[in-house]
C-alpha atoms as a PDB file:
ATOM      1  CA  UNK A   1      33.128 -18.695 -48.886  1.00  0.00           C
ATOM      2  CA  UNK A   2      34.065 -15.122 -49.939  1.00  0.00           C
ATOM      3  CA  UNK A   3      35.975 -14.234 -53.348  1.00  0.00           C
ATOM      4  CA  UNK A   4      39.582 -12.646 -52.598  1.00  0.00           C
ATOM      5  CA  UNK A   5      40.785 -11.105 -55.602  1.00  0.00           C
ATOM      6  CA  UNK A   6      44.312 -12.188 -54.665  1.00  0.00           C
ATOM      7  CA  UNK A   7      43.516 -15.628 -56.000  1.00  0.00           C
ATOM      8  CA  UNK A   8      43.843 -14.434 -59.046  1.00  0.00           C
ATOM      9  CA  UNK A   9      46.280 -14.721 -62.113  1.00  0.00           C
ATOM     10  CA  UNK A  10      48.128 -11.089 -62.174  1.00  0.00           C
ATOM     11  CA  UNK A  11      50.922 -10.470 -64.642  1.00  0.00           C
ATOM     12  CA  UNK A  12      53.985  -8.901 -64.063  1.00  0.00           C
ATOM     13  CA  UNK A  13      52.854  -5.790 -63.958  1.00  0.00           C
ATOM     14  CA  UNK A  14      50.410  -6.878 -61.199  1.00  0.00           C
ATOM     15  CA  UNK A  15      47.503  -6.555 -63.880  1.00  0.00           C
ATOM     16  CA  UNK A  16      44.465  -8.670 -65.186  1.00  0.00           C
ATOM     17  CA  UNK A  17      42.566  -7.954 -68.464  1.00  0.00           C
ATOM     18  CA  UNK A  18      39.036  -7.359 -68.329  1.00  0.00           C
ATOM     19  CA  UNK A  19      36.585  -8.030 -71.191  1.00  0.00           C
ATOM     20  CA  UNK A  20      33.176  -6.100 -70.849  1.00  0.00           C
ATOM     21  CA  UNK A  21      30.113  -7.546 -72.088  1.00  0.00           C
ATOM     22  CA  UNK A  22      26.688  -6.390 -72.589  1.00  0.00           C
ATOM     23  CA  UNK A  23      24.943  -8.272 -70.158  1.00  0.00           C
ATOM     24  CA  UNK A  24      21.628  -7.567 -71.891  1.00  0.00           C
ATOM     25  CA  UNK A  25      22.994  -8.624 -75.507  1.00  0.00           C
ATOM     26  CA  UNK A  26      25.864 -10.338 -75.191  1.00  0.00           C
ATOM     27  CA  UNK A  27      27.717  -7.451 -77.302  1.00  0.00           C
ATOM     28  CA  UNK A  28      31.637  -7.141 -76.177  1.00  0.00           C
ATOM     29  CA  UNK A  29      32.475  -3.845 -75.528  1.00  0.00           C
ATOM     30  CA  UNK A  30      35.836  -3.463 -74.628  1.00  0.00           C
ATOM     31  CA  UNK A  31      39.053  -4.957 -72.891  1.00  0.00           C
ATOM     32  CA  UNK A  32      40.572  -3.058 -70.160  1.00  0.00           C
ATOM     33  CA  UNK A  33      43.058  -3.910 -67.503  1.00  0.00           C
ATOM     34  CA  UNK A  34      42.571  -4.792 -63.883  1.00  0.00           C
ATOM     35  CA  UNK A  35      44.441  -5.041 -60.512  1.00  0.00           C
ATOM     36  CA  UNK A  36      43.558  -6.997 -57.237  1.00  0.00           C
ATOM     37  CA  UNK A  37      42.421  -2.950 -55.668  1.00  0.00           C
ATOM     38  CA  UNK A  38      40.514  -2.109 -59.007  1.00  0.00           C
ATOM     39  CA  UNK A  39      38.444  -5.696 -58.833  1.00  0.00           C
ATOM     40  CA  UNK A  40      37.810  -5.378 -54.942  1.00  0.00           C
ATOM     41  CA  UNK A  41      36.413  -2.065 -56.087  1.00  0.00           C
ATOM     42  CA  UNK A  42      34.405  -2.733 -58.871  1.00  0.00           C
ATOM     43  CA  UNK A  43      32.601  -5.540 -56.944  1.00  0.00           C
ATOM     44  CA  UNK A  44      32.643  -3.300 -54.327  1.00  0.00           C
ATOM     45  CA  UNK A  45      31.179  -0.341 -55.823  1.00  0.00           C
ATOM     46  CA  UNK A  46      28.967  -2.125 -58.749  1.00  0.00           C
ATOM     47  CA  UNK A  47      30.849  -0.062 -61.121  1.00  0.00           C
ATOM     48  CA  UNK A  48      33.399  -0.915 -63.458  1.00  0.00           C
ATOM     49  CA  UNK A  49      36.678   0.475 -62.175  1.00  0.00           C
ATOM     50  CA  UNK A  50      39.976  -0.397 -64.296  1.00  0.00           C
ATOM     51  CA  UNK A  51      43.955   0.620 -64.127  1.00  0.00           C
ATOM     52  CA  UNK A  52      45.016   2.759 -66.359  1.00  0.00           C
ATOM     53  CA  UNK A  53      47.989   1.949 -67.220  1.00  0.00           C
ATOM     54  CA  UNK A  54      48.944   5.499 -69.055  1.00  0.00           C
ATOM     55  CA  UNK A  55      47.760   7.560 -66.081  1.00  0.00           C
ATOM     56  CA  UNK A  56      49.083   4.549 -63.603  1.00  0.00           C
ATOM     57  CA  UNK A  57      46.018   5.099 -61.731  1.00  0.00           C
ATOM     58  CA  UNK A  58      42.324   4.130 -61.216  1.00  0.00           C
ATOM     59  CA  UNK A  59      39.527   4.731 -63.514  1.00  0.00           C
ATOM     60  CA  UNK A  60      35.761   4.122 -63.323  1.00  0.00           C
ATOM     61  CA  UNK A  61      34.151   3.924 -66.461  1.00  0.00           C
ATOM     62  CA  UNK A  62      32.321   6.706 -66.717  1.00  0.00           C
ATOM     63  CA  UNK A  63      33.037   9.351 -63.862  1.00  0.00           C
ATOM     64  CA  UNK A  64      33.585  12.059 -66.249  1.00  0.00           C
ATOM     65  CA  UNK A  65      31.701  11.111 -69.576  1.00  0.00           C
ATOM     66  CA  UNK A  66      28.967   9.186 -67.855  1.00  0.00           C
ATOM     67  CA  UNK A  67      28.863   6.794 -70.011  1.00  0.00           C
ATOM     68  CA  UNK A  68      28.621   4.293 -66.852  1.00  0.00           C
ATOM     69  CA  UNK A  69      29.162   0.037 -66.410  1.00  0.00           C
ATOM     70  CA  UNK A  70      27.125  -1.316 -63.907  1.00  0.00           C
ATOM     71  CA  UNK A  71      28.314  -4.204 -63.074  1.00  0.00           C
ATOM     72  CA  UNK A  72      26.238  -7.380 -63.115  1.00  0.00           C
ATOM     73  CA  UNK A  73      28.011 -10.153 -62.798  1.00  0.00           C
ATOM     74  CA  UNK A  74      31.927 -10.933 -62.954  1.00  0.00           C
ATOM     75  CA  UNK A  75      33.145 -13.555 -64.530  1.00  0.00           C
ATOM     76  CA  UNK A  76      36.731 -15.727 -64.388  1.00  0.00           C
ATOM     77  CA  UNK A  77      37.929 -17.761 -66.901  1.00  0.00           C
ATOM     78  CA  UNK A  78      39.341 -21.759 -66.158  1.00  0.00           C
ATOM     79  CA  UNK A  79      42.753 -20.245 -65.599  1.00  0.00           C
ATOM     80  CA  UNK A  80      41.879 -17.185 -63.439  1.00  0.00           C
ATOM     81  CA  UNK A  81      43.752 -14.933 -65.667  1.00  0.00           C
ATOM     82  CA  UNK A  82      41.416 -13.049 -67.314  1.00  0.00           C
ATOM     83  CA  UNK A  83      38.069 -11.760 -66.350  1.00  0.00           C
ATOM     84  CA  UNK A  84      34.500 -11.620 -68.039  1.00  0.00           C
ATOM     85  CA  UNK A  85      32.449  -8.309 -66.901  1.00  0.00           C
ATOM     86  CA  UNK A  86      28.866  -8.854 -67.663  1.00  0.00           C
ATOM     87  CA  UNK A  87      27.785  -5.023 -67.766  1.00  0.00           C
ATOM     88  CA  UNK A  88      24.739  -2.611 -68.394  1.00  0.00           C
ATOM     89  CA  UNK A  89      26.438   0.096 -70.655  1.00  0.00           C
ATOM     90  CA  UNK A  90      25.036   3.525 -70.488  1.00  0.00           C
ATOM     91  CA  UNK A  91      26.042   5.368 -73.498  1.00  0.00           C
ATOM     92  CA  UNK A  92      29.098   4.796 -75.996  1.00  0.00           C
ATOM     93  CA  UNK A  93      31.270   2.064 -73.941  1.00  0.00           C
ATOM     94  CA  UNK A  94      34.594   3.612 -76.133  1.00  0.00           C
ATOM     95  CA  UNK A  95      36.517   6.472 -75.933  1.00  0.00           C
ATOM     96  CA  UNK A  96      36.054   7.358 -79.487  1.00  0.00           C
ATOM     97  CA  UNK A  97      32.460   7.275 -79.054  1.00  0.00           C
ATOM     98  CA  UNK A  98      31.340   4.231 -80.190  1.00  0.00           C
ATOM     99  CA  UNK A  99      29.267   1.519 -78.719  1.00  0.00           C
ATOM    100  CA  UNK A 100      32.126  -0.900 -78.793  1.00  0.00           C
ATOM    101  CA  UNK A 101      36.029  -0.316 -79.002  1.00  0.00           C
ATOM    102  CA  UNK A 102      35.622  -3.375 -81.509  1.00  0.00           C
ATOM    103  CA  UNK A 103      34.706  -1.186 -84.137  1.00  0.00           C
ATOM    104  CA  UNK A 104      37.081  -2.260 -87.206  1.00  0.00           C
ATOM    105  CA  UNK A 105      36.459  -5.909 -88.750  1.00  0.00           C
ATOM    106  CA  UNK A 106      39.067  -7.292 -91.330  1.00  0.00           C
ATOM    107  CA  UNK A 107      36.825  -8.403 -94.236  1.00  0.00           C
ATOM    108  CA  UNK A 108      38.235  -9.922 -97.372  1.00  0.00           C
ATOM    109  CA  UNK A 109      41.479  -8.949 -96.348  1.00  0.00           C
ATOM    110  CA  UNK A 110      40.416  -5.637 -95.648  1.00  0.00           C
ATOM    111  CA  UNK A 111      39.930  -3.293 -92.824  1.00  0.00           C
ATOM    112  CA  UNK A 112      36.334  -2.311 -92.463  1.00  0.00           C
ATOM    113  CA  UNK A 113      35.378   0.446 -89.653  1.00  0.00           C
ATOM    114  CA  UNK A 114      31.789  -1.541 -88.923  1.00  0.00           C
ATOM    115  CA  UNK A 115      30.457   1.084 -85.987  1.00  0.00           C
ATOM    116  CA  UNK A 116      30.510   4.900 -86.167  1.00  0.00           C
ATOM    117  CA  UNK A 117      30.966   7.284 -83.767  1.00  0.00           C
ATOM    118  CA  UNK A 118      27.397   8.212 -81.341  1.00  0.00           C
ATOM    119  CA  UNK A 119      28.158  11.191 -79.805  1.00  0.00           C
ATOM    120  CA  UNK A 120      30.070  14.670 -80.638  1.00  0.00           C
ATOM    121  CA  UNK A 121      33.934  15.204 -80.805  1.00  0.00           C
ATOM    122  CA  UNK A 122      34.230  17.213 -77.513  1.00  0.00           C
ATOM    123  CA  UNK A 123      33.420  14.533 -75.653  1.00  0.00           C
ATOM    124  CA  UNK A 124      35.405  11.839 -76.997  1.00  0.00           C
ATOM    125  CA  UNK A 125      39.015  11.832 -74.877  1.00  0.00           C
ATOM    126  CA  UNK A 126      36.371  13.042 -71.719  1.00  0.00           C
ATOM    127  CA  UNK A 127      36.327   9.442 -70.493  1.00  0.00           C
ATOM    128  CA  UNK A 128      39.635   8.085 -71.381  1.00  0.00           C
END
């Protein structure tokens, strides 16, 4: 039996967020949002292609920065509204350059940037 991405939980806006994941490490590396054309792609394609929802149109990760998701496996959660990407990252996965766009912890109350940025300033809005 095939997967139809139709079966899927959209909201209102006809999106789905994605979480990507490491698949190597387990290390989350961002949330981005999905619709039914961007997950036939991705599967499609083996490459992580979102919505952007400031440009209102499709973006694979990595077509101008190459910093590239290869998708490995896709994931759904119990209630089919939000998807697990299981991913091998090539370069930062964030548009500020860092690994992960989970880069600020609250410690003791605190905000605490954790991750710095990998790669130089002119290429940080490239893959946006």
């Amino acid at each position: 039996m095939g997967f139809d991405p139709a079966t899927l939980s959209y909201d209102a806006r006809g999106l789905i967020p994605a979480i990507a994941q490491e698949a190597g490490t387990g290390e989350v590396l961002m949330l981005a949002w999905m619709n039914a054309e961007a997950v036939a792609r991705t599967l499609g394609s083996g490459r992580a292609t979102y919505w952007s929802r400031s440009r209102q149109d499709f973006w694979v990760k990595g077509e101008s920065s190459g910093h590239v998701q290869e998708l490995v496996e896709m994931r759904l959660d119990c209630d089919r509204d939000c998807l697990l990407l299981l991913v091998r990252q090539t370069g930062p996965a964030c548009h500020t350059n860092r690994r992960s766009c989970f880069y600020t912890a609250v410690r003791e109350g605190a905000e605490a940037e954790i991750l710095t940025p990998e790669a130089a300033a002119q290429d940080m809005a490239a893959d946006r």
